[in-house]
Structure formats: structure tokens, C-alpha cells
C-alpha atoms as a PDB file:
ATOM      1  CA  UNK A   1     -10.438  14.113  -4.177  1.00  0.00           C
ATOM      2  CA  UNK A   2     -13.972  14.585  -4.663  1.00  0.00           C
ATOM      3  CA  UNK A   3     -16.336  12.514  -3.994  1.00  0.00           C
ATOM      4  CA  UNK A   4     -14.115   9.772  -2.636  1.00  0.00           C
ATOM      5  CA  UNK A   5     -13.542   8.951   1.309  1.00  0.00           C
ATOM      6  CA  UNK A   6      -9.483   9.187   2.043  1.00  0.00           C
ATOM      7  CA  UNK A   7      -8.075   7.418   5.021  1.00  0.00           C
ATOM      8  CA  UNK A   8      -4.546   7.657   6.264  1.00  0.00           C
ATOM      9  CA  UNK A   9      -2.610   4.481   7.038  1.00  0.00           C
ATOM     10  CA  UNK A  10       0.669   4.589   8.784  1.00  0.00           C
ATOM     11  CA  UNK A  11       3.429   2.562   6.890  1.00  0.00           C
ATOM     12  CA  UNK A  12       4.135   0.366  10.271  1.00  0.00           C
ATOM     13  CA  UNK A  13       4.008  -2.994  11.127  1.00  0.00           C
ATOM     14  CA  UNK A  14       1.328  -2.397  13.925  1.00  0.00           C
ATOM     15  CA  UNK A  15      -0.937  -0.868  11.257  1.00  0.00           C
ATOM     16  CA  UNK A  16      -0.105  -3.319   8.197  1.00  0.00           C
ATOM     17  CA  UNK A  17       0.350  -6.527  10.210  1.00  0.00           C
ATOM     18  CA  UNK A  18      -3.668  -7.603   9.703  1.00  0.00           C
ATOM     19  CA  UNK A  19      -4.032  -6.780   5.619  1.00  0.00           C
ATOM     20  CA  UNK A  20      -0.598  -8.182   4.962  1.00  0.00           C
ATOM     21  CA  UNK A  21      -1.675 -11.473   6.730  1.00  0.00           C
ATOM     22  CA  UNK A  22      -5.171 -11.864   5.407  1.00  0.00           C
ATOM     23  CA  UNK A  23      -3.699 -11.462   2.033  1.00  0.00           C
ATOM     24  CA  UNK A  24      -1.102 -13.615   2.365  1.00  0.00           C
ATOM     25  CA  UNK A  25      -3.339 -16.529   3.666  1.00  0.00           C
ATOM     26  CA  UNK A  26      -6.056 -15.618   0.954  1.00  0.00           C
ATOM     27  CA  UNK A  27      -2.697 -16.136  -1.540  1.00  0.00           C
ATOM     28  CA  UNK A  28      -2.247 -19.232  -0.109  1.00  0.00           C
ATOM     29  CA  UNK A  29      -5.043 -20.643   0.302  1.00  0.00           C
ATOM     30  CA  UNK A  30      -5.977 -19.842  -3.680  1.00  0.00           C
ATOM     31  CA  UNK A  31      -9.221 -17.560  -2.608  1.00  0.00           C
ATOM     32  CA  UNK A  32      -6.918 -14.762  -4.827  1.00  0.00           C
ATOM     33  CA  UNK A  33      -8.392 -14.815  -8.479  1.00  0.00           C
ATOM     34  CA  UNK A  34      -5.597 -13.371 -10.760  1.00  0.00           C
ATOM     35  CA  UNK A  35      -5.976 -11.383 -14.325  1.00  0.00           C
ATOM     36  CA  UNK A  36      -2.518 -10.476 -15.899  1.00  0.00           C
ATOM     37  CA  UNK A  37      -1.983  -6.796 -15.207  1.00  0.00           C
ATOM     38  CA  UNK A  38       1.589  -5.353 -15.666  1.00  0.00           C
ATOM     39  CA  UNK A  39       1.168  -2.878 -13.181  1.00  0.00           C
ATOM     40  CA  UNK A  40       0.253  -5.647 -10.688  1.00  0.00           C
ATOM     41  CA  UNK A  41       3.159  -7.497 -11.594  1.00  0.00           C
ATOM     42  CA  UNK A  42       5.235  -4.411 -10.831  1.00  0.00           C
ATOM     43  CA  UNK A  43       4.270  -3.199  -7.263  1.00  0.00           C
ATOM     44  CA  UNK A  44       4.189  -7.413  -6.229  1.00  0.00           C
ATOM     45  CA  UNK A  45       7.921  -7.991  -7.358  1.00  0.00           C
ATOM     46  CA  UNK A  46       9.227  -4.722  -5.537  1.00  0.00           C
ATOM     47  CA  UNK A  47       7.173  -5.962  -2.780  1.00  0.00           C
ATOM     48  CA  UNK A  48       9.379  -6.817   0.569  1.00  0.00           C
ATOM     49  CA  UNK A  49       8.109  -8.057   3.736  1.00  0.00           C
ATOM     50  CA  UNK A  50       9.904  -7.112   7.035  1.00  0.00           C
ATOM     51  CA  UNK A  51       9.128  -8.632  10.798  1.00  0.00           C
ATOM     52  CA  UNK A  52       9.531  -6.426  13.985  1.00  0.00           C
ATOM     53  CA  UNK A  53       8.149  -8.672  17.253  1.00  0.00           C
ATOM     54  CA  UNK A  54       6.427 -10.812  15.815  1.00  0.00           C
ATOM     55  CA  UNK A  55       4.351  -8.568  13.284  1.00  0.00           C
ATOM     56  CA  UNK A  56       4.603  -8.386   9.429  1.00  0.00           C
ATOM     57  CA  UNK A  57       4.437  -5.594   6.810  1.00  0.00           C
ATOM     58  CA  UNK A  58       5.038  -4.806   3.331  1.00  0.00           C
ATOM     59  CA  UNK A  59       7.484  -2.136   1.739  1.00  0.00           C
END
């Protein structure tokens, strides 16, 4: 797209581990302001989280 910076991110846990962590503790530890949004609501309930040695991601 113009004028916007793309970067690729690999659906794996090795690549998703970090983000899905931070946010997770940010969740927890109430630092996560929320505004009802439907979408939002949406893509969280489909959201699964899967472990592979130790490391975390989302699906």
C-alpha cells in the first residue's frame, strides 16, 4: 500500500512467542484499556493459543 511500511511476520511460535506474551501479561495485569468493538470481540473469541517447547502463539 502506499505510503504505509509492510513487514512480514511468520505465523510461528518462534516469531509470535514475545507479542503474544507481552499482551497477555499487559491483559493481566489491567494495563489493556478496552472500548466495545464487535470486530474486536470477533478475532479475540476465535483466538486459540498453542505451545510447542515451551513457546506460545496465537491462531
Amino acid at each position: 500500500m502506499q505510503g504505509y511500511e509492510v513487514t512480514e511476520v511468520f505465523q510461528s511460535h518462534k516469531s509470535l512467542n514475545e507479542s503474544t506474551q507481552g499482551f497477555r501479561e499487559q491483559v493481566y495485569s489491567g494495563n489493556i484499556i478496552y472500548v466495545y468493538n464487535p470486530l474486536l470481540n470477533y478475532a479475540m473469541g476465535n483466538t486459540v493459543i498453542k505451545q510447542n517447547n515451551g513457546l506460545i502463539k496465537n491462531r
